[in-house]
C-alpha atoms as a PDB file:
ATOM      1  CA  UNK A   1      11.926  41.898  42.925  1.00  0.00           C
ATOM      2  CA  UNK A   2      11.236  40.180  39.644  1.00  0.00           C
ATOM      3  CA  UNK A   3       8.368  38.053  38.955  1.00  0.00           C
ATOM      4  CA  UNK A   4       6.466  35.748  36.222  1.00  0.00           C
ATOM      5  CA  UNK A   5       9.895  34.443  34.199  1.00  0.00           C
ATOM      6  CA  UNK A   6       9.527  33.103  30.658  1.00  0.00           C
ATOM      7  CA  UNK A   7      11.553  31.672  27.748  1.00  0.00           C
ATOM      8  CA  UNK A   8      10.479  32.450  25.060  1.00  0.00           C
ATOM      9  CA  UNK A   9      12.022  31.289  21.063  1.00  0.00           C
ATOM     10  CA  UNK A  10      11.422  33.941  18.209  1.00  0.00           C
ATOM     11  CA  UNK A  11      12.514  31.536  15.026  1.00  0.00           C
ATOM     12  CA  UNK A  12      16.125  32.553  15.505  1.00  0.00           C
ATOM     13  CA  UNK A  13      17.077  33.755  19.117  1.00  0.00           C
ATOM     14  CA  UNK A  14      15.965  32.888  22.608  1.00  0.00           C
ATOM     15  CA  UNK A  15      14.732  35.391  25.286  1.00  0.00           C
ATOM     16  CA  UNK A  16      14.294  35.638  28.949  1.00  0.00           C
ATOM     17  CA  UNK A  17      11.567  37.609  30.203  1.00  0.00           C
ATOM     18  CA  UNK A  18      10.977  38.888  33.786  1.00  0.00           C
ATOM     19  CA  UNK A  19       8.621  41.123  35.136  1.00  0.00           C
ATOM     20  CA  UNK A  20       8.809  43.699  37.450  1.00  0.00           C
ATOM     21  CA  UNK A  21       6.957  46.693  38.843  1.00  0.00           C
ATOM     22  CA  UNK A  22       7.838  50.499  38.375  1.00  0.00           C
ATOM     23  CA  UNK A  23       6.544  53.422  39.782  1.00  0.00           C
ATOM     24  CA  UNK A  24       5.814  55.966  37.650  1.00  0.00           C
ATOM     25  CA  UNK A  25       6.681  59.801  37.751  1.00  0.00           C
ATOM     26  CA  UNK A  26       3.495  62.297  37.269  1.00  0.00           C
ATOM     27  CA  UNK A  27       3.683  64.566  33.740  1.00  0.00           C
ATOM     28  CA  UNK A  28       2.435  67.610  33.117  1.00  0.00           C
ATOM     29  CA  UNK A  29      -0.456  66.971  30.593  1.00  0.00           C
ATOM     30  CA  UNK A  30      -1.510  69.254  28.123  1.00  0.00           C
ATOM     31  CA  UNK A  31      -4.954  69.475  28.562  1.00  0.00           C
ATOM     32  CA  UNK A  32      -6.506  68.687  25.413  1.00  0.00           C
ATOM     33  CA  UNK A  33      -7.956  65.708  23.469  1.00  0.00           C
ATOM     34  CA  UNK A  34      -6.461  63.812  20.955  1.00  0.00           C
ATOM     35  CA  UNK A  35      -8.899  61.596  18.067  1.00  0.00           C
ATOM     36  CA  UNK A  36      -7.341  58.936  16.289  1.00  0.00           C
ATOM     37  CA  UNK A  37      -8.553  57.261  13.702  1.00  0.00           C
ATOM     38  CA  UNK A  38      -7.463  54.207  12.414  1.00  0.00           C
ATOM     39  CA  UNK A  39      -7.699  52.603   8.705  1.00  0.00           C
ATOM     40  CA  UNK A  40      -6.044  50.646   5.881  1.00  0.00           C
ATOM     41  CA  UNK A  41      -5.036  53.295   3.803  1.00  0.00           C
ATOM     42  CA  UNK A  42      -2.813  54.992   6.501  1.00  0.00           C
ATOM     43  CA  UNK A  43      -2.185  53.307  10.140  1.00  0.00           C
ATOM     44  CA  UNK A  44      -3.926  56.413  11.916  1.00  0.00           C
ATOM     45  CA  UNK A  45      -4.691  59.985  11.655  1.00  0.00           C
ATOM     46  CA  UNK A  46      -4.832  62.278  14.433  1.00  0.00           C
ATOM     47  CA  UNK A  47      -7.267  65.651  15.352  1.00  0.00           C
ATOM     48  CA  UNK A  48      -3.621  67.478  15.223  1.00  0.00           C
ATOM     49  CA  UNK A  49      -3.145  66.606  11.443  1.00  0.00           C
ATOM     50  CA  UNK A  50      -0.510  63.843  12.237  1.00  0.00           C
ATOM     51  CA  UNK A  51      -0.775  61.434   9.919  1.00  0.00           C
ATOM     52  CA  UNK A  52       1.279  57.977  10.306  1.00  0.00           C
ATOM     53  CA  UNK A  53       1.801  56.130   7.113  1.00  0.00           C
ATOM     54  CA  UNK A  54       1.266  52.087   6.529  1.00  0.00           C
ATOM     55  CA  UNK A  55       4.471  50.580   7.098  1.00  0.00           C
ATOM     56  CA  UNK A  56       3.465  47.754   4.287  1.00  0.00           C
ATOM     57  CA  UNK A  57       3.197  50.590   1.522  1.00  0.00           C
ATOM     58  CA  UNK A  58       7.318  50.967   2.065  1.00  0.00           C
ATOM     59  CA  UNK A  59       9.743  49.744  -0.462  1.00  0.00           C
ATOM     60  CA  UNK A  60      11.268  47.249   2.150  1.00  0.00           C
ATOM     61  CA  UNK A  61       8.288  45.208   3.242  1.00  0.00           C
ATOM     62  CA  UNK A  62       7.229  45.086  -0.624  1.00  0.00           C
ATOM     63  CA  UNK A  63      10.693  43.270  -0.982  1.00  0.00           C
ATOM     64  CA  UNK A  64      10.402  41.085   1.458  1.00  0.00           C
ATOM     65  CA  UNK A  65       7.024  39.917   0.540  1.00  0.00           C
ATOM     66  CA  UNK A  66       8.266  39.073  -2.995  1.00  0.00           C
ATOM     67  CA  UNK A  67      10.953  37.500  -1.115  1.00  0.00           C
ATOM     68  CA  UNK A  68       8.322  35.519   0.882  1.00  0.00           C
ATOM     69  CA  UNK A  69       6.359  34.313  -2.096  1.00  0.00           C
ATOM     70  CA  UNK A  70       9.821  33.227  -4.001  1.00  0.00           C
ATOM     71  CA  UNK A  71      10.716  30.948  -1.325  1.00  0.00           C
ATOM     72  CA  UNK A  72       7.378  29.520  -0.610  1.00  0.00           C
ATOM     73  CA  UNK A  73       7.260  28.571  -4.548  1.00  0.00           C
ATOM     74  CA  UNK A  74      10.640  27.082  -4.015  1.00  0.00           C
ATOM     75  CA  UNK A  75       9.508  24.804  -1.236  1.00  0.00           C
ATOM     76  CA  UNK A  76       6.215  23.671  -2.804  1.00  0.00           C
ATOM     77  CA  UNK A  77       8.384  22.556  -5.675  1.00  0.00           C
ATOM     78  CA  UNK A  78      10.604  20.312  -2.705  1.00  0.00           C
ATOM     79  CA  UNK A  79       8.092  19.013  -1.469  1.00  0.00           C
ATOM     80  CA  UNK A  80       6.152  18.159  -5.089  1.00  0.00           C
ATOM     81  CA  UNK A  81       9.572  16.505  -6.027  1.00  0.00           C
ATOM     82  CA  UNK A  82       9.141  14.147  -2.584  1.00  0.00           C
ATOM     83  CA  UNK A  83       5.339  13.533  -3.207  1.00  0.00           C
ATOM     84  CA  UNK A  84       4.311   9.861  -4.307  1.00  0.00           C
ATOM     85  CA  UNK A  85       0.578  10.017  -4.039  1.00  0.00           C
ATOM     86  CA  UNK A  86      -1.860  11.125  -1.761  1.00  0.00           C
ATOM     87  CA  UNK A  87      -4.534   9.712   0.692  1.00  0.00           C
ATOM     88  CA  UNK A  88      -8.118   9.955   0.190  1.00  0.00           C
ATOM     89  CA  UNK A  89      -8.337  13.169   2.480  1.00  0.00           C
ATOM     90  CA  UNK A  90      -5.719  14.911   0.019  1.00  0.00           C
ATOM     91  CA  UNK A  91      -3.047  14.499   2.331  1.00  0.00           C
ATOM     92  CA  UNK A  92       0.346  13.708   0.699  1.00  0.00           C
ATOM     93  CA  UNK A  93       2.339  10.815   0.968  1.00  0.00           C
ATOM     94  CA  UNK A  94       5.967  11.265   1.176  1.00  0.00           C
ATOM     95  CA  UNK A  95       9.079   9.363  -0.102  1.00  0.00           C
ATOM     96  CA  UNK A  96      10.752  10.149   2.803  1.00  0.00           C
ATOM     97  CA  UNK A  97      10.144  11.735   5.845  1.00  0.00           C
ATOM     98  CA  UNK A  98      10.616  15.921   6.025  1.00  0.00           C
ATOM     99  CA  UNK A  99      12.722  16.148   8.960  1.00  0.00           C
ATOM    100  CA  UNK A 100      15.339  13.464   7.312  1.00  0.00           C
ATOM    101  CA  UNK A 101      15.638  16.042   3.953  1.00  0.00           C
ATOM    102  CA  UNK A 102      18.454  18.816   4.703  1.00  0.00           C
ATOM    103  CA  UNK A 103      16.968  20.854   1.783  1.00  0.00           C
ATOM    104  CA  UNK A 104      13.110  21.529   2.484  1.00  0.00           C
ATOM    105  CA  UNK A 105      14.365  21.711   6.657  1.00  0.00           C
ATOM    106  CA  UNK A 106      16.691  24.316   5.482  1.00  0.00           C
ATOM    107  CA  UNK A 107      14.241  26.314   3.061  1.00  0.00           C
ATOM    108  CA  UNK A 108      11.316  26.170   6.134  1.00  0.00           C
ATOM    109  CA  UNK A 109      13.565  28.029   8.050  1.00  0.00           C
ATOM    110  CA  UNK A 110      14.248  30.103   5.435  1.00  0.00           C
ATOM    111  CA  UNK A 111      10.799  31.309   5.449  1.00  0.00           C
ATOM    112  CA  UNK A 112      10.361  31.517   9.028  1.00  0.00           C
ATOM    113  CA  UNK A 113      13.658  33.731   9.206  1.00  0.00           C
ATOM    114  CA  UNK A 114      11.568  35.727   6.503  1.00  0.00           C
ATOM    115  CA  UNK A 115       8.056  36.280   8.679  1.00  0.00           C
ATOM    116  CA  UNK A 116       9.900  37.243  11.871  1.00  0.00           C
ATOM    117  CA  UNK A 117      11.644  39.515   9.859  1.00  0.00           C
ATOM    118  CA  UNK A 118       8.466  41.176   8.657  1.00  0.00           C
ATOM    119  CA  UNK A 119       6.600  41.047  11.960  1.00  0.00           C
ATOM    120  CA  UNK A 120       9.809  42.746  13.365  1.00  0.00           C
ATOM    121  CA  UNK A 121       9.388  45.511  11.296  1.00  0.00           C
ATOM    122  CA  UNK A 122       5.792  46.033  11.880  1.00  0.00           C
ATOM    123  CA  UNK A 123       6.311  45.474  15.624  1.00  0.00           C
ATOM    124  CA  UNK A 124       8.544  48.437  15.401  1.00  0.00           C
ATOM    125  CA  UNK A 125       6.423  50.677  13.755  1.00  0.00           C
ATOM    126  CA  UNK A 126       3.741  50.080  15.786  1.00  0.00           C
ATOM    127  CA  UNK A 127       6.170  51.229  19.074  1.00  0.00           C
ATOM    128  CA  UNK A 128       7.570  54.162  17.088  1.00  0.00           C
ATOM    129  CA  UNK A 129       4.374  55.512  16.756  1.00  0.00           C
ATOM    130  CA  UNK A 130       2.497  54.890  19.763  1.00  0.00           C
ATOM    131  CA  UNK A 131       5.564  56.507  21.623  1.00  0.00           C
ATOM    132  CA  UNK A 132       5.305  59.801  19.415  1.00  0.00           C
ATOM    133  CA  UNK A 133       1.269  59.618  19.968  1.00  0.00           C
ATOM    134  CA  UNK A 134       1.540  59.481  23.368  1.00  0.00           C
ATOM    135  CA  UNK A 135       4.164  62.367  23.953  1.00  0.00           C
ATOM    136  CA  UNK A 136       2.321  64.805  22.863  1.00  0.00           C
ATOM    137  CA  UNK A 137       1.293  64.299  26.337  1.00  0.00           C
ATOM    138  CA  UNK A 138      -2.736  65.176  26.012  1.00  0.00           C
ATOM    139  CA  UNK A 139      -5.152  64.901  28.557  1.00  0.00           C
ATOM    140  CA  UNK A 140      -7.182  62.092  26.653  1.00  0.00           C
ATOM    141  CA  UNK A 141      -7.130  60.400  23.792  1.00  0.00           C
ATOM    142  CA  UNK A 142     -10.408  59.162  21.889  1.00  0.00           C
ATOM    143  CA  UNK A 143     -10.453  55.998  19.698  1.00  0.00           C
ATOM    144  CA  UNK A 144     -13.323  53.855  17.561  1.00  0.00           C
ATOM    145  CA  UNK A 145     -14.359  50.569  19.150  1.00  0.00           C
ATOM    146  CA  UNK A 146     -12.925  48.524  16.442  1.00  0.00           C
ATOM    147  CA  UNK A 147     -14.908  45.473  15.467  1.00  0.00           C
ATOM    148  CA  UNK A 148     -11.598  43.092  14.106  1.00  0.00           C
ATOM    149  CA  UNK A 149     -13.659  40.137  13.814  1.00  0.00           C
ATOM    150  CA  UNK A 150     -16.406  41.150  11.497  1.00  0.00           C
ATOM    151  CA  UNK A 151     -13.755  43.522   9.210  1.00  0.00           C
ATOM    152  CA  UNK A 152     -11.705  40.203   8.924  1.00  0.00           C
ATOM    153  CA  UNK A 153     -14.948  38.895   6.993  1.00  0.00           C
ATOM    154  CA  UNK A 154     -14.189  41.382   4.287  1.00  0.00           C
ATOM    155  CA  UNK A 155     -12.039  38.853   1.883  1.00  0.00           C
ATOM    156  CA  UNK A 156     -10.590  41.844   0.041  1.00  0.00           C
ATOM    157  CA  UNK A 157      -9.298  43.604   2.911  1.00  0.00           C
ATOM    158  CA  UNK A 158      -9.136  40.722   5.627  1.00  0.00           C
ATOM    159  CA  UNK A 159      -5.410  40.816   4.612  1.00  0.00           C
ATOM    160  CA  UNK A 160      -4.136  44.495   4.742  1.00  0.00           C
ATOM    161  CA  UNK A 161      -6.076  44.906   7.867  1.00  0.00           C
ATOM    162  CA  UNK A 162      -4.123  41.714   9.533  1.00  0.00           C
ATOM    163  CA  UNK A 163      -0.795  43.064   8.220  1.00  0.00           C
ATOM    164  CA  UNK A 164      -1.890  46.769  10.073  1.00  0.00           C
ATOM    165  CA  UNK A 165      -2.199  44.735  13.069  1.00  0.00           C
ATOM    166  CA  UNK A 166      -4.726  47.565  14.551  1.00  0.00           C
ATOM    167  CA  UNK A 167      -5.914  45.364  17.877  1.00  0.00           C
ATOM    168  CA  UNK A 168      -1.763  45.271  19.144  1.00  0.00           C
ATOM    169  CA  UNK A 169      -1.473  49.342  17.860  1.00  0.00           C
ATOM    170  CA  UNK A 170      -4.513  50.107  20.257  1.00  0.00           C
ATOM    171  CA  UNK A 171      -3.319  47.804  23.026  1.00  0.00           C
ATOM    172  CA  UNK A 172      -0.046  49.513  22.742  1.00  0.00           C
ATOM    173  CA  UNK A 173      -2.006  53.030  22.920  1.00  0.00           C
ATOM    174  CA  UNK A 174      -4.068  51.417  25.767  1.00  0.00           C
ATOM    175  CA  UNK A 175      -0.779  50.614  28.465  1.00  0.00           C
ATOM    176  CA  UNK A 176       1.165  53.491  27.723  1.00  0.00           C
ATOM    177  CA  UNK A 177      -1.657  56.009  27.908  1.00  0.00           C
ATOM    178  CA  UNK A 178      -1.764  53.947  31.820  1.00  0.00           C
ATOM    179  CA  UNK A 179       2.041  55.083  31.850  1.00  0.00           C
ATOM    180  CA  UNK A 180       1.651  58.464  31.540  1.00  0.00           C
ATOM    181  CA  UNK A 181      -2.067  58.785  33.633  1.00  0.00           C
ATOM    182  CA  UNK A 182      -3.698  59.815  30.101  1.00  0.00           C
ATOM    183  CA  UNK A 183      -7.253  59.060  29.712  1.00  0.00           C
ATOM    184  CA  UNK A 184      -8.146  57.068  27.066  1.00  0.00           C
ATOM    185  CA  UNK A 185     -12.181  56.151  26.119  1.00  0.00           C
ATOM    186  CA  UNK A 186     -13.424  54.402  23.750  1.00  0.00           C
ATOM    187  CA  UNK A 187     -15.848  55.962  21.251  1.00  0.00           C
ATOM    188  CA  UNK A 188     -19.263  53.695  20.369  1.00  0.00           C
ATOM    189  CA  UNK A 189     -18.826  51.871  17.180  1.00  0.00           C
ATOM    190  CA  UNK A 190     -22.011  53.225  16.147  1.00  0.00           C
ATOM    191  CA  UNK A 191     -21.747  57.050  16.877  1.00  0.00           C
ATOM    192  CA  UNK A 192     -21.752  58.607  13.612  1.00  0.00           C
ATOM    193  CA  UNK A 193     -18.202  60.166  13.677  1.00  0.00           C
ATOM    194  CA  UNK A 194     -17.950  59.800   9.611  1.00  0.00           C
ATOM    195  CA  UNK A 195     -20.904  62.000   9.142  1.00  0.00           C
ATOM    196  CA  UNK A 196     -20.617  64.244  11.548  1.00  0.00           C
ATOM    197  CA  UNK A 197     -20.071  67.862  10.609  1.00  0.00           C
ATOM    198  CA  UNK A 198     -17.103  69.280  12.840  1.00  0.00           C
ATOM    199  CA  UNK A 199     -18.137  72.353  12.585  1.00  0.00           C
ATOM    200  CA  UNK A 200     -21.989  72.643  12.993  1.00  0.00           C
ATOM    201  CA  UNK A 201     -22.830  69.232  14.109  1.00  0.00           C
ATOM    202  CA  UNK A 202     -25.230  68.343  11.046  1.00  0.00           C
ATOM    203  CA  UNK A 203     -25.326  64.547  10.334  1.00  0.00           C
ATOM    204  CA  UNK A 204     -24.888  63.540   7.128  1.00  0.00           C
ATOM    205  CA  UNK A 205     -27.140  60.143   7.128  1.00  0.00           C
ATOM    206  CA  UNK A 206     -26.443  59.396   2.961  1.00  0.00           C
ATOM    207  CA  UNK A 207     -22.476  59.168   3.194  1.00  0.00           C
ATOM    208  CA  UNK A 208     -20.984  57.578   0.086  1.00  0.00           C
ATOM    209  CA  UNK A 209     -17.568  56.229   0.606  1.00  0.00           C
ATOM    210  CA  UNK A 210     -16.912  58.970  -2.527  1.00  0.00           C
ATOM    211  CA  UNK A 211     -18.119  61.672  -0.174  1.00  0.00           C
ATOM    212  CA  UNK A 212     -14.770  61.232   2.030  1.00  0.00           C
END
């Protein structure tokens, strides 16, 4: 019995999506406990010494961002070339109207064709690593209460930490942790995990980021 059916329309193709429930088997867990922590730098590193790299450090999401800003340059130019004036509000004022001109339709989809591309890729990585996270099969796994909202206030990093897209990698943690009855908490966003010695426990209240 399905349920819930949507359409949904990505930029190029159209999907329909049903849901419907499973029941899941029971797995053997391993009994320990599994830390991740999350950052710009790298997507995560684990207690176990995995480390999972940032997908927007590769040589093929560098391309397609110069790709990106190329064809954004080439459509401000279009629409420039079709600008007469503009309002008082700086809006412009067009000679004639976008969805008549072949050319700037054409290059907007062109750049749309470009994003889905690049969330595609990131989408992927995201369920390529949650999936080998979650294998491992511990008994729990132990994550930072991540504040999104106040590091998106950061101007220099508000960008790199959008492309990580570290809410949707925990949410993905979050369901398939449910899938395979693994226990996952939440650590306190102010327990002092930085400066905690792992060995003998001693806080280290003066932490420079140097110190790391």
């Amino acid at each position: 019995k399905y349920k819930n059916p949507r359409i949904s329309y990505d930029g190029r193709n159209w999907f329909l999506t049903i849901s419907y429930e499973v029941e899941y088997e029971e797995v053997e867990l391993t009994g320990e406990s599994l830390g991740i922590d999350v950052g710009v730098k790298e997507l995560a590193v684990c207690s176990d010494e995995t480390i999972i790299e940032n997908i927007n450090k590769t040589r093929e999401v560098k391309r397609l961002e110069q790709k990106l800003k190329r064809a954004k340059r080439s459509l401000s130019r279009k629409l420039e070339a079709n600008t007469i004036g503009y309002t008082k509000n700086r809006k412009p004022i067009y000679k004639f109207p976008l969805n008549t001109l072949k050319n700037i339709q054409k290059q907007i989809n062109h750049i749309r064709l470009i994003y889905k591309r690049l969330t595609d890729i990131r989408t992927n990585h995201l369920h390529q690593a949650t999936s080998g996270i979650v294998k491992t099969k511990p008994s729990r796994i132990v994550m930072e209460t991540l504040n999104i909202k106040g590091m998106m206030k950061n101007r220099h990093l508000s960008k790199s930490i959008a492309q990580q897209k570290l809410y949707e990698f925990k949410r993905q943690i979050q369901y398939k942790c449910e899938k395979y009855s693994i226990q996952f908490i939440e650590a306190d966003k102010w327990f002092p995990s930085s400066k905690l010695c792992s060995c003998c426990g001693y806080i280290k209240k003066d932490l420079n980021l140097s110190d790391r």
